[in-house]
C-alpha atoms as a PDB file:
ATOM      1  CA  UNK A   1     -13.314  -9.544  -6.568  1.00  0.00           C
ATOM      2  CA  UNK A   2     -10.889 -10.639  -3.883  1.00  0.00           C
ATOM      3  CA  UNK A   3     -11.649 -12.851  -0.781  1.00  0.00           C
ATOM      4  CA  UNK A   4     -11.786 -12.309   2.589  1.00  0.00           C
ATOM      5  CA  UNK A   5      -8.294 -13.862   3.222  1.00  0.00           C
ATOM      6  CA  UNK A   6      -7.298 -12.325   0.621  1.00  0.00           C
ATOM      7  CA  UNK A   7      -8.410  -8.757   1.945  1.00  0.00           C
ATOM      8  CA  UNK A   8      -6.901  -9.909   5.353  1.00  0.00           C
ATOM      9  CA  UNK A   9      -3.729 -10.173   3.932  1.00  0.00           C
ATOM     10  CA  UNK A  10      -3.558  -6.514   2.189  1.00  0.00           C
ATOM     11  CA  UNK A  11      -4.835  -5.059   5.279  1.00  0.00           C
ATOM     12  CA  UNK A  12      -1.794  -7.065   7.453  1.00  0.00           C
ATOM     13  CA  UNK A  13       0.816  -6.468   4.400  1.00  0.00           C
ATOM     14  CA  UNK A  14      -0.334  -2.606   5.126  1.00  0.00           C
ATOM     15  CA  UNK A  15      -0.088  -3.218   9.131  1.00  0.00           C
ATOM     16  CA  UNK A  16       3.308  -4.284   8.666  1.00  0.00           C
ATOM     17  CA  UNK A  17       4.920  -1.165   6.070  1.00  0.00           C
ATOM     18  CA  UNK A  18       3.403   1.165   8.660  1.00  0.00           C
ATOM     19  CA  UNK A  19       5.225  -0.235  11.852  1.00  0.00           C
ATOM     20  CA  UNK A  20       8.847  -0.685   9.964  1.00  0.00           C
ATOM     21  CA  UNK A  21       9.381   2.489  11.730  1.00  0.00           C
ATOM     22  CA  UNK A  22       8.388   1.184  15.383  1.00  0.00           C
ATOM     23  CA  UNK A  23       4.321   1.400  16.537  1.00  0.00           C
ATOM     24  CA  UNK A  24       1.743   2.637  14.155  1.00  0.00           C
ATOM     25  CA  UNK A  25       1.572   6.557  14.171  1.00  0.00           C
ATOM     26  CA  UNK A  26      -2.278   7.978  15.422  1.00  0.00           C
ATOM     27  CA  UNK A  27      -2.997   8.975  12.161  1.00  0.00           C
ATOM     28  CA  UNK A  28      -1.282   5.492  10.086  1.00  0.00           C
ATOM     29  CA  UNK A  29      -4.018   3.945  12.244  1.00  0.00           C
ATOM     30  CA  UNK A  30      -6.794   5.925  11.288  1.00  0.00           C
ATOM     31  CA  UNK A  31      -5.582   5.579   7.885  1.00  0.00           C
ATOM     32  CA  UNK A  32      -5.668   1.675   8.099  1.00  0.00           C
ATOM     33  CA  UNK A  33      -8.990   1.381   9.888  1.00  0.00           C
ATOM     34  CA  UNK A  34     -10.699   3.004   6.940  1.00  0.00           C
ATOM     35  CA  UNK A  35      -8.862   1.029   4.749  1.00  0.00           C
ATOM     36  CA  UNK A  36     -10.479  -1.625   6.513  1.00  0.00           C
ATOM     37  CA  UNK A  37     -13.751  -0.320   6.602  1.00  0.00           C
ATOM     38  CA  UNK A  38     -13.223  -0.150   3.040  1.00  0.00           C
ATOM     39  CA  UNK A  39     -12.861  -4.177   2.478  1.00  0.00           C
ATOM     40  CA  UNK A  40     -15.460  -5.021   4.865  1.00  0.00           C
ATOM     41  CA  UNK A  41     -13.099  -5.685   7.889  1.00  0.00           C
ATOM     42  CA  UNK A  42     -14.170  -5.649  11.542  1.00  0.00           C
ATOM     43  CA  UNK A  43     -12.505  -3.276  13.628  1.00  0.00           C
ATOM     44  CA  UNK A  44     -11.645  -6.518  15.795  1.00  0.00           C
ATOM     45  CA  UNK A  45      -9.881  -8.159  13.291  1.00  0.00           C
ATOM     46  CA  UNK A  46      -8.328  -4.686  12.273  1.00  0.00           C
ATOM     47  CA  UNK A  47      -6.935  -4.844  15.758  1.00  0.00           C
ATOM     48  CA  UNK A  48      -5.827  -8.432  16.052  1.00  0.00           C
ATOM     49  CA  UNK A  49      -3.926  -8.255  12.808  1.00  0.00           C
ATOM     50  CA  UNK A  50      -1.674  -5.345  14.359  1.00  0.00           C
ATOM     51  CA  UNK A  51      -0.748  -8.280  17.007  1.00  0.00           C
ATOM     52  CA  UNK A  52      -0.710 -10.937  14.904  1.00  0.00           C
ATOM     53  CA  UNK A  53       0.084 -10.853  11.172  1.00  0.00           C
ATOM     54  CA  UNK A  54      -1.275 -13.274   8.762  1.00  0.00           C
ATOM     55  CA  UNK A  55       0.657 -14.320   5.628  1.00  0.00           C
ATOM     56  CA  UNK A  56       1.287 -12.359   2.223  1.00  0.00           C
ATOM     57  CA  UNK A  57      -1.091 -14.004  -0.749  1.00  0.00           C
ATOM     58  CA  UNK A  58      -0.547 -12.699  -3.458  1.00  0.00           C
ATOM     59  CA  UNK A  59      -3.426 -11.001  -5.484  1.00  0.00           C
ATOM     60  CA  UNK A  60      -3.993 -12.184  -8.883  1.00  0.00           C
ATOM     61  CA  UNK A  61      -5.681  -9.256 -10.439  1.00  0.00           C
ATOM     62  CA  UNK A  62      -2.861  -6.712 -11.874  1.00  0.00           C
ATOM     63  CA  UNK A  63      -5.812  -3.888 -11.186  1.00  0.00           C
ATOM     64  CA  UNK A  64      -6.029  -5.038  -7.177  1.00  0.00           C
ATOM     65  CA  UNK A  65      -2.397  -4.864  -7.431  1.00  0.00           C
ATOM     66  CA  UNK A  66      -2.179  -1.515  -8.318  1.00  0.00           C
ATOM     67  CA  UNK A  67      -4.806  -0.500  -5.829  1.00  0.00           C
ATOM     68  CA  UNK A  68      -2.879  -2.118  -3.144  1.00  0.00           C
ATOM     69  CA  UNK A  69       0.213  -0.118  -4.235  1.00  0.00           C
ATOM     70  CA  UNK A  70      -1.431   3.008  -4.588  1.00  0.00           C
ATOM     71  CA  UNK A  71      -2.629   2.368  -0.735  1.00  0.00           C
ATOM     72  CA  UNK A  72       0.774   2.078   0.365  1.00  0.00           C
ATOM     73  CA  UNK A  73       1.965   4.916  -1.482  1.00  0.00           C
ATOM     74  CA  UNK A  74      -0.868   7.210  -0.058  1.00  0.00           C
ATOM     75  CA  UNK A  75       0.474   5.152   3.298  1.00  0.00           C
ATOM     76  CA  UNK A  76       4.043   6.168   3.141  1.00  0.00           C
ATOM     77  CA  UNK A  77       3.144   9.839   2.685  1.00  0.00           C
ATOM     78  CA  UNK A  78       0.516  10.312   5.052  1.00  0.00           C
ATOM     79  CA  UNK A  79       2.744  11.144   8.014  1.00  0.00           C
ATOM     80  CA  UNK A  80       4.499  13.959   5.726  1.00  0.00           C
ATOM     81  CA  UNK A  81       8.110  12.305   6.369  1.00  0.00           C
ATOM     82  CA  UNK A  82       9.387   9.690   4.783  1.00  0.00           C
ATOM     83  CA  UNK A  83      13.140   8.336   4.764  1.00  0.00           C
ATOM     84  CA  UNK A  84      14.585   6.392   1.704  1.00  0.00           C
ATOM     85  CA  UNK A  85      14.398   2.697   3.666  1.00  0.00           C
ATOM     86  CA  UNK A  86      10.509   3.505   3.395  1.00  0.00           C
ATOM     87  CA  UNK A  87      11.239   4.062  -0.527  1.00  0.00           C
ATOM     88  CA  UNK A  88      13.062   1.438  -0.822  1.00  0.00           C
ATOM     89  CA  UNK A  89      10.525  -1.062   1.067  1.00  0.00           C
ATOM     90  CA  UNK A  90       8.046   0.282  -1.041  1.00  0.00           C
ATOM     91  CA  UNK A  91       9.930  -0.410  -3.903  1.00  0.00           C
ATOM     92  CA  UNK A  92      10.049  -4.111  -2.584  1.00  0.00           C
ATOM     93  CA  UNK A  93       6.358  -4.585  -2.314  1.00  0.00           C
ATOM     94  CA  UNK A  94       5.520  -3.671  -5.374  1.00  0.00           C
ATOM     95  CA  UNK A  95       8.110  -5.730  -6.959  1.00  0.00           C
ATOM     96  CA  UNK A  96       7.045  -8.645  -4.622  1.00  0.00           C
ATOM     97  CA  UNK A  97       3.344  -8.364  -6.078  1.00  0.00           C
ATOM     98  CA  UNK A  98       4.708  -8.679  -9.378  1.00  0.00           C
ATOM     99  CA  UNK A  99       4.861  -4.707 -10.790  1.00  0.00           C
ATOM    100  CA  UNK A 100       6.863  -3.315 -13.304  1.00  0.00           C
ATOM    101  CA  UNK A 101      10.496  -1.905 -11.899  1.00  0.00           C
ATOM    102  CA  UNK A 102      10.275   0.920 -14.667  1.00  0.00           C
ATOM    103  CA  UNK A 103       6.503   1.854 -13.494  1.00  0.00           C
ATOM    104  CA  UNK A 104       7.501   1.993  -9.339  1.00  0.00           C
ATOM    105  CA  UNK A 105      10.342   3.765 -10.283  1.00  0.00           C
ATOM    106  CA  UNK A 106       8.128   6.256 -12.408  1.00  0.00           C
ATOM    107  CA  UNK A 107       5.552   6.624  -9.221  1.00  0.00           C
ATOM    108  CA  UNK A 108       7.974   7.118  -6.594  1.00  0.00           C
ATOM    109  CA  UNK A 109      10.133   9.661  -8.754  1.00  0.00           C
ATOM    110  CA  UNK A 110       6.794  11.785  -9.501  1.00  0.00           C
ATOM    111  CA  UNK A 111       5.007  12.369  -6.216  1.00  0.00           C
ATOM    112  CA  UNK A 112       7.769  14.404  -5.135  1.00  0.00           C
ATOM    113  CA  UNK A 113       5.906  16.769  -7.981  1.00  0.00           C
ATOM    114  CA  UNK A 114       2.545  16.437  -6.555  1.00  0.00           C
ATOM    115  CA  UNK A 115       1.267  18.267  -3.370  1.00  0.00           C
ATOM    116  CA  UNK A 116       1.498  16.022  -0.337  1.00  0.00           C
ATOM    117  CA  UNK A 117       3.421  13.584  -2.512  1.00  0.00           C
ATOM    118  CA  UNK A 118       0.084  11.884  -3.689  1.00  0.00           C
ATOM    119  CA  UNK A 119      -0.102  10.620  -7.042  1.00  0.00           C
ATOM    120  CA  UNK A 120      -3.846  11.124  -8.127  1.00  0.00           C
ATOM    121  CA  UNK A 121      -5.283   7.677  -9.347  1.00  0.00           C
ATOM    122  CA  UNK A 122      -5.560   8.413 -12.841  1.00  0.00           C
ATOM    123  CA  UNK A 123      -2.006   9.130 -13.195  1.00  0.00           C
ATOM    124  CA  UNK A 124      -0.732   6.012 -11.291  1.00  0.00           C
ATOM    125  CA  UNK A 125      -2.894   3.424 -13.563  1.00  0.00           C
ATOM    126  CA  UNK A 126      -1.874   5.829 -16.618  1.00  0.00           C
ATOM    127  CA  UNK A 127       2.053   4.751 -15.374  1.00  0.00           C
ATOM    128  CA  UNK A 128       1.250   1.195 -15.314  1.00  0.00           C
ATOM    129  CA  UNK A 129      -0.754   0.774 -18.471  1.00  0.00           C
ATOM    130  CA  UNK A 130       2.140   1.929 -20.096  1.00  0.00           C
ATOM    131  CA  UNK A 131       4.298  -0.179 -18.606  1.00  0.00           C
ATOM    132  CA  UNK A 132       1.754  -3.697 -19.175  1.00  0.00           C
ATOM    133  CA  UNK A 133       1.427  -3.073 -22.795  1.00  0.00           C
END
């Protein structure tokens, strides 16, 4: 189970993919704060991580890690429109917490087959158990 710091930091490593294209959309928001309600985290600290980020740790659990992926997939796709520097950034994150190239490549090349681009769960850990055996 991760920590509260440790939750903190997914929520502000979320914060921060959402506003690399300027202020959090009405709906990235809502998106977030459920997220948050999710892990337990006050709407006040919800808000005071949009103004002030914390630091990246990263998680140790290769499940949590694909969680937090999948969130940021479901993230990038919630507004409908996404451009390739959002791909790309994605593509980042996941590498940052340690994921397979093969498997993000994999994820990101099959929601364009899914409606609303979202990759059920099953699927996505399917990808990634592959790729960790």
């Amino acid at each position: 189970m991760i920590n509260r710091v440790e939750k903190l930091s997914l929520l502000s490593e979320m914060i921060s993919f959402a506003k690399s294209e300027n202020d959090l959309k009405p709906i990235e928001y809502s998106f977030l704060l459920a997220i948050a309600k999710q892990l337990e985290i006050s709407r006040e600290d919800f808000d005071y991580l949009i103004e002030y980020p914390i630091n990246y740790f990263p998680l140790k659990s290769h499940s949590e890690r694909i969680v937090q992926f999948h969130r940021l997939v479901l993230l990038m796709n919630i507004s409908e429109e996404h451009t390739h520097k959002e791909r790309i950034k994605l593509f980042n994150y996941g590498i940052r917490m340690g994921l397979s190239h093969e498997s993000i490549n994999k994820v990101l090349y099959l929601m364009e087959s899914f409606p609303n681009k979202i990759v059920p769960p099953d699927v996505l850990i399917d990808i990634f158990k592959v790729q960790y055996n």
